[in-house]
C-alpha atoms as a PDB file:
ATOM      1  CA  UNK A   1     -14.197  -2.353   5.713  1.00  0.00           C
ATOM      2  CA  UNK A   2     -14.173   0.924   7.705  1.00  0.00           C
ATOM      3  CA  UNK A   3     -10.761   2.006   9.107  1.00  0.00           C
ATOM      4  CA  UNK A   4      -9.269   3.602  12.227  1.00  0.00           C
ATOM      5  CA  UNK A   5      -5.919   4.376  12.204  1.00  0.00           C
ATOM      6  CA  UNK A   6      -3.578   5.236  15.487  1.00  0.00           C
ATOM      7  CA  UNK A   7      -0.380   7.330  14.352  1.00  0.00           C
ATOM      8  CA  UNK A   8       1.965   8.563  16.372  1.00  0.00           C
ATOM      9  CA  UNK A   9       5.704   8.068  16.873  1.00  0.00           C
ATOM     10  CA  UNK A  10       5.496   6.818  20.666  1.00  0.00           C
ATOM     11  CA  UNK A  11       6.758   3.031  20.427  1.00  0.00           C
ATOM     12  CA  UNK A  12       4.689   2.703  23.629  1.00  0.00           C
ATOM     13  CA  UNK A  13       1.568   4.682  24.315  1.00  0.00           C
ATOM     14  CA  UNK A  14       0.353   4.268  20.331  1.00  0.00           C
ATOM     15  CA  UNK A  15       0.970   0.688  20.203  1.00  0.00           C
ATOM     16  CA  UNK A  16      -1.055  -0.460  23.168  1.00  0.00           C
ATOM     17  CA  UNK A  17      -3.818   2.255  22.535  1.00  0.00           C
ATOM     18  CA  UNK A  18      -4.102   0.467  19.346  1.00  0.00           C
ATOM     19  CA  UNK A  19      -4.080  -2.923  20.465  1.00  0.00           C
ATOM     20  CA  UNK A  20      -6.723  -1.821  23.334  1.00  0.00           C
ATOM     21  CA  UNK A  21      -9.061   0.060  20.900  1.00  0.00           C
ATOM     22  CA  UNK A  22      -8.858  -3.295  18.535  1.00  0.00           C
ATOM     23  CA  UNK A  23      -9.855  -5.311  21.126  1.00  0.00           C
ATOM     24  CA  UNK A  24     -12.729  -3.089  22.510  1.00  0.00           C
ATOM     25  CA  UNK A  25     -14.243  -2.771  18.746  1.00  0.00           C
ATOM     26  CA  UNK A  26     -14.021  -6.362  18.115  1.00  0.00           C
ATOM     27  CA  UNK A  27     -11.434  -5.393  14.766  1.00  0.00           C
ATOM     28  CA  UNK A  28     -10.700  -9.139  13.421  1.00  0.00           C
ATOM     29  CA  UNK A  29      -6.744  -9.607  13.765  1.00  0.00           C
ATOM     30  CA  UNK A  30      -6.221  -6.994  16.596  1.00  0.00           C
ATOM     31  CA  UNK A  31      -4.247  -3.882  15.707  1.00  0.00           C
ATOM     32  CA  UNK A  32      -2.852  -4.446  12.136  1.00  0.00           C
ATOM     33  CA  UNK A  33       1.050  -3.217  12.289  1.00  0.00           C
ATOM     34  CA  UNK A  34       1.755  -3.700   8.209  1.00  0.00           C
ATOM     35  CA  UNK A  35       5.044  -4.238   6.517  1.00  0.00           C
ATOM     36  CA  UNK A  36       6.251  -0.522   5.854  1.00  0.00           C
ATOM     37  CA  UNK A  37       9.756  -1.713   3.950  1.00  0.00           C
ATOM     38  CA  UNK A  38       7.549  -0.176   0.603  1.00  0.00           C
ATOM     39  CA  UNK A  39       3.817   1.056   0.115  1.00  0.00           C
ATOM     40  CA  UNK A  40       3.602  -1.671  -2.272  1.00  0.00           C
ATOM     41  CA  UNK A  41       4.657  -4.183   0.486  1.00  0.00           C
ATOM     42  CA  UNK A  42       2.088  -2.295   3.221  1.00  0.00           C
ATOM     43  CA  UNK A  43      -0.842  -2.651   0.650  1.00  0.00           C
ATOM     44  CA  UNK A  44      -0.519  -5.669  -0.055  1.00  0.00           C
ATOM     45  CA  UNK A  45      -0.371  -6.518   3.392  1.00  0.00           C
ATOM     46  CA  UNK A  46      -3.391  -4.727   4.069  1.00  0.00           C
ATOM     47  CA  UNK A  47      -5.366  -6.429   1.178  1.00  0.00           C
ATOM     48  CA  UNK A  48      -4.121  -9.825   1.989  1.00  0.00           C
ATOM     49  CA  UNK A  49      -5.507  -9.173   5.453  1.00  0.00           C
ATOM     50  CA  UNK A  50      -8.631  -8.271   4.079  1.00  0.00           C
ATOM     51  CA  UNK A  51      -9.240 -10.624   1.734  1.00  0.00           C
ATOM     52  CA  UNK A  52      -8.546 -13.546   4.873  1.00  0.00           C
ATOM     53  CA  UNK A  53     -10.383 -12.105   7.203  1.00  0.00           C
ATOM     54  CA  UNK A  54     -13.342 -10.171   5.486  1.00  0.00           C
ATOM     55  CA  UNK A  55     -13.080  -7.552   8.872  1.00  0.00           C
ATOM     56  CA  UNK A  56     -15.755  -4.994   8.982  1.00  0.00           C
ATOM     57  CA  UNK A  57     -13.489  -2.930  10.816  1.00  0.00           C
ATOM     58  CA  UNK A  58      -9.493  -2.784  10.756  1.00  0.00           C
ATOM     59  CA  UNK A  59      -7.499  -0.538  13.276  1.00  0.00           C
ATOM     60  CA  UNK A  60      -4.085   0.211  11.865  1.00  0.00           C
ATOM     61  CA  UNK A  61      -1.120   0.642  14.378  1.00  0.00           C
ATOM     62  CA  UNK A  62       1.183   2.788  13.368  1.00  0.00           C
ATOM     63  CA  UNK A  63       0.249   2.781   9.523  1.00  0.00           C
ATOM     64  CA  UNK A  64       0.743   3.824   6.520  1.00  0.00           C
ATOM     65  CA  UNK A  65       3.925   6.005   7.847  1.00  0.00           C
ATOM     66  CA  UNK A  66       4.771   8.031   4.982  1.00  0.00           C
ATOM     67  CA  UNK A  67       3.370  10.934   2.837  1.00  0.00           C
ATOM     68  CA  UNK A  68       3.505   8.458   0.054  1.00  0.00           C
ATOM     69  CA  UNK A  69       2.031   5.143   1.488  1.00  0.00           C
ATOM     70  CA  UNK A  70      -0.449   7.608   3.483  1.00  0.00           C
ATOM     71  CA  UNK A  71      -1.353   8.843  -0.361  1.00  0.00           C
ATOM     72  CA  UNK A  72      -1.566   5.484  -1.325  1.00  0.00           C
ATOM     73  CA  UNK A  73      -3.932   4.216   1.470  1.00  0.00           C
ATOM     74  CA  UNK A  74      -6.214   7.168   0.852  1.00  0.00           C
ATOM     75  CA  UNK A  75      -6.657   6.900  -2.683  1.00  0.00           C
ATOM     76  CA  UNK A  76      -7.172   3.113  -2.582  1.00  0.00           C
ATOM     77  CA  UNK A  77      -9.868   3.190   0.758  1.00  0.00           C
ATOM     78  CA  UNK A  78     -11.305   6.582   1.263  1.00  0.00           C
ATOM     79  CA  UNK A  79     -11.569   7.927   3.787  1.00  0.00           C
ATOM     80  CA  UNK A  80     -11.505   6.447   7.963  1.00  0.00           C
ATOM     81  CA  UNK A  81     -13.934   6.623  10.550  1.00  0.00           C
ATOM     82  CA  UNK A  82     -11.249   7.866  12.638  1.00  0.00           C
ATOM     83  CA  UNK A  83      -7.455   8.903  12.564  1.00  0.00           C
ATOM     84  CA  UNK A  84      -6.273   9.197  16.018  1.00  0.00           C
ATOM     85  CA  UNK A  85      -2.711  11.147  16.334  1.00  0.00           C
ATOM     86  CA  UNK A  86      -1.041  11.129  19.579  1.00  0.00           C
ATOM     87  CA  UNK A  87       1.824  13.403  20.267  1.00  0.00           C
ATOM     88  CA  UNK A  88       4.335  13.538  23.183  1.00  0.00           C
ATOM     89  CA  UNK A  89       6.853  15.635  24.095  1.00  0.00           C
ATOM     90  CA  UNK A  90       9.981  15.608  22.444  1.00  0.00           C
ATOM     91  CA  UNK A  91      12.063  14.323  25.512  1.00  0.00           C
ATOM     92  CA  UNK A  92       9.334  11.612  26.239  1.00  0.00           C
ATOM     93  CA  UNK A  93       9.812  10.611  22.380  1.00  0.00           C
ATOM     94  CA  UNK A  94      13.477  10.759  22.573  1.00  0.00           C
ATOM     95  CA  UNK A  95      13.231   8.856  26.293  1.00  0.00           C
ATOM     96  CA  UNK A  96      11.354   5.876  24.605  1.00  0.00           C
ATOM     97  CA  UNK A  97      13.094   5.646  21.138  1.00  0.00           C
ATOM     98  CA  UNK A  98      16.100   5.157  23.130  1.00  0.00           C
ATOM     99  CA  UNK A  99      14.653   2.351  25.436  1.00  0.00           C
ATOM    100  CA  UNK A 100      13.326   0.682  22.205  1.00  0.00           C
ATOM    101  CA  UNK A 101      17.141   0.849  20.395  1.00  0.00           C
ATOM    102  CA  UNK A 102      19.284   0.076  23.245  1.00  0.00           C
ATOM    103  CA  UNK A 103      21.508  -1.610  20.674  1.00  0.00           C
ATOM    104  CA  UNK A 104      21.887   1.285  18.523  1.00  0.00           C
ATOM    105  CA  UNK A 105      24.689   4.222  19.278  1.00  0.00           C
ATOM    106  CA  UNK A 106      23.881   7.617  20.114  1.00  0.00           C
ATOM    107  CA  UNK A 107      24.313   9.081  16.605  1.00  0.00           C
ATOM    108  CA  UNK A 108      22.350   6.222  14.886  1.00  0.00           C
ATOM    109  CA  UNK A 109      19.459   6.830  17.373  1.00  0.00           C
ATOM    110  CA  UNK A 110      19.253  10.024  16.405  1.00  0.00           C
ATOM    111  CA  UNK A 111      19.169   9.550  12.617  1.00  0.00           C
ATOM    112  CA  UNK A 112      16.514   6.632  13.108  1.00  0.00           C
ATOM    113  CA  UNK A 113      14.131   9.199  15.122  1.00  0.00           C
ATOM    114  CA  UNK A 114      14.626  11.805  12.706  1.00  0.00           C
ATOM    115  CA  UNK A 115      13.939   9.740   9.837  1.00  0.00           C
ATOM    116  CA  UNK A 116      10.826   8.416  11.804  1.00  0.00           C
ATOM    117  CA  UNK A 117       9.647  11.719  12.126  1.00  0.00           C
ATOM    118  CA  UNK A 118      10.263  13.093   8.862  1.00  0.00           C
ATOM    119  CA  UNK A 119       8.098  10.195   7.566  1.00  0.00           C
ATOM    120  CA  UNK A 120       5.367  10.650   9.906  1.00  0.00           C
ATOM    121  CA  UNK A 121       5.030  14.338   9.856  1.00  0.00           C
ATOM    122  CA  UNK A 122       4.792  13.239   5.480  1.00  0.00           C
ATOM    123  CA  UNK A 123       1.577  11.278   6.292  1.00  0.00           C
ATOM    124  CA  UNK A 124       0.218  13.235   8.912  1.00  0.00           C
ATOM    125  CA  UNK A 125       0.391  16.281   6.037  1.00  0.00           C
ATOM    126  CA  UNK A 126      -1.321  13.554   3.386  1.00  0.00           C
ATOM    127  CA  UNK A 127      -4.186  13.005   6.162  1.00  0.00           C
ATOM    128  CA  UNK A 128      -4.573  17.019   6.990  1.00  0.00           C
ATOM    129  CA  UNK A 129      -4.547  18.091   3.573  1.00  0.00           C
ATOM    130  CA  UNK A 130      -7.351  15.097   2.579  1.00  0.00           C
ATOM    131  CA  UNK A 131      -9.276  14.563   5.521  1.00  0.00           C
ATOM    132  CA  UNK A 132      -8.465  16.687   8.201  1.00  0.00           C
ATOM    133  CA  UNK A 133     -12.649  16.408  10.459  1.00  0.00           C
ATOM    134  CA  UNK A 134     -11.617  12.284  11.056  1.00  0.00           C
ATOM    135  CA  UNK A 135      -7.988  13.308  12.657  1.00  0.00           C
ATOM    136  CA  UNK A 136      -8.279  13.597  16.256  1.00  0.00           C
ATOM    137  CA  UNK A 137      -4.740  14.693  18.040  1.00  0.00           C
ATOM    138  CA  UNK A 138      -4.308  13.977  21.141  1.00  0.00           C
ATOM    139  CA  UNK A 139      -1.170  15.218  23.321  1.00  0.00           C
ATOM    140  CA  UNK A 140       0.071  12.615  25.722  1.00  0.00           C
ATOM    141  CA  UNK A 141       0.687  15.303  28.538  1.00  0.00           C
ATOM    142  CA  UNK A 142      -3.159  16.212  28.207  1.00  0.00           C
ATOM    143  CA  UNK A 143      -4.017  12.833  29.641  1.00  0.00           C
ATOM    144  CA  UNK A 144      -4.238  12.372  33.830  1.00  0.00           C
ATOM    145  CA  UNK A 145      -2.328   8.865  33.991  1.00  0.00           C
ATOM    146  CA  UNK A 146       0.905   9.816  34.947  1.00  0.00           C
ATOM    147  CA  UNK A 147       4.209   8.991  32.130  1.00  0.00           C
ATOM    148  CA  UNK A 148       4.776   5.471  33.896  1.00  0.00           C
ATOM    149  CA  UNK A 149       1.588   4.080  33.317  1.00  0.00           C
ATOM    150  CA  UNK A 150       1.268   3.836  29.507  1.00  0.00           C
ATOM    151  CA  UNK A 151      -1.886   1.432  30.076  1.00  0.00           C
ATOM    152  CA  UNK A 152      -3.646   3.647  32.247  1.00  0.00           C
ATOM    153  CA  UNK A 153      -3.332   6.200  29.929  1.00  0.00           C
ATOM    154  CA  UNK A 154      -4.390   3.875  26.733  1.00  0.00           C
ATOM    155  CA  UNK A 155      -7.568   3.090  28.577  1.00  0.00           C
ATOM    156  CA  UNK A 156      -8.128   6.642  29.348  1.00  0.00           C
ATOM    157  CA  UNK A 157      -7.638   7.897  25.616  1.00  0.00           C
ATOM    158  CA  UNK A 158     -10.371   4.720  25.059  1.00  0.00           C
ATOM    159  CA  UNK A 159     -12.555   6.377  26.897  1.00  0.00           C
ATOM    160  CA  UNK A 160     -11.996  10.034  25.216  1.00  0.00           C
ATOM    161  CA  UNK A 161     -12.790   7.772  21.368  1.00  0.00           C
ATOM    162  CA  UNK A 162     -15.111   6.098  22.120  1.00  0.00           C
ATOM    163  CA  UNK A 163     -17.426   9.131  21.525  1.00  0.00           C
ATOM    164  CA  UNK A 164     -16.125   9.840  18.382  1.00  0.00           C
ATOM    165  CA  UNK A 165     -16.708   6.326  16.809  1.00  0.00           C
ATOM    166  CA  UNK A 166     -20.422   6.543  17.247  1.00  0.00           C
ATOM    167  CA  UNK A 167     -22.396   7.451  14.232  1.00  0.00           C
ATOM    168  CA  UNK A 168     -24.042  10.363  13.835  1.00  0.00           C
ATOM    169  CA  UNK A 169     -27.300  10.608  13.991  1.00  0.00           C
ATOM    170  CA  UNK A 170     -29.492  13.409  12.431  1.00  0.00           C
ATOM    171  CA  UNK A 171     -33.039  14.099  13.028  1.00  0.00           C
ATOM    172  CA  UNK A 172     -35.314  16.041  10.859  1.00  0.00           C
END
């Protein structure tokens, strides 16, 4: 199957940009979010999926989040029609982690979001160094739909990919 895969650390925007970009491409089992306890765990996940659903396309949410399950995903499937990496600011970040973690005190919520980001900033390095013309980052602030209205601004990043999943045509 072809791939798209929607990183980012936003437990908000990325997940229902995912889920919304599923839906719109018709990917069989919505956004995939994929066991990340161990790469081994996450690809067999992803192949179990595969091998149930025979998808031609599969958008991952959130996945692979590490240098070494990014590796892993590469090697084994090539490379994706499209990586899509949103950013936010790091107060938004730190706004929404908290939200997410109510349950969690103020020194483990910091940990958690640094280990998060030490993770993702591994795979986002794996997908730069490999195939850096399918990533497409996208800064949250750069979009018009204001911070409260996460699906607002999902729909209006749908609009900004949609573009870049066409094929490319060439004439000669």
């Amino acid at each position: 199957p072809k791939f798209v895969l929607v990183m980012g650390l936003s437990t908000v925007l990325t997940p229902r940009f995912a889920s919304l970009l599923a839906t719109q491409l018709n990917a069989s089992g919505g956004a995939l979010q994929l066991n990340q306890d161990t790469v081994d765990g996450m690809m067999t996940g992803l192949q179990e999926h595969i091998s149930a659903h025979r998808p031609a396309l599969v958008v991952l949410d959130r996945a692979p989040r590490s240098e070494s399950a990014m590796k892993s995903f590469l090697a084994g499937y090539g490379e994706p029609q499209l990586i899509v990496n949103l950013t936010l600011s790091t107060e938004a970040l730190e706004e929404e982690f908290r939200a997410a973690n109510e349950d969690m005190e103020d020194d483990q919520v910091a940990a958690a979001m640094q280990a998060e980001r030490t993770a993702y900033e591994g795979a986002l390095q794996a997908v730069e160094a490999k195939y850096p013309k399918v990533l497409w980052t996208v800064e949250r602030e750069s979009l018009k739909a204001p911070p409260e209205e996460p699906d607002k601004a999902a729909e209006e990043l749908l609009e900004l990919a949609k573009p870049r999943l066409l094929p490319n045509v060439y004439l000669v």
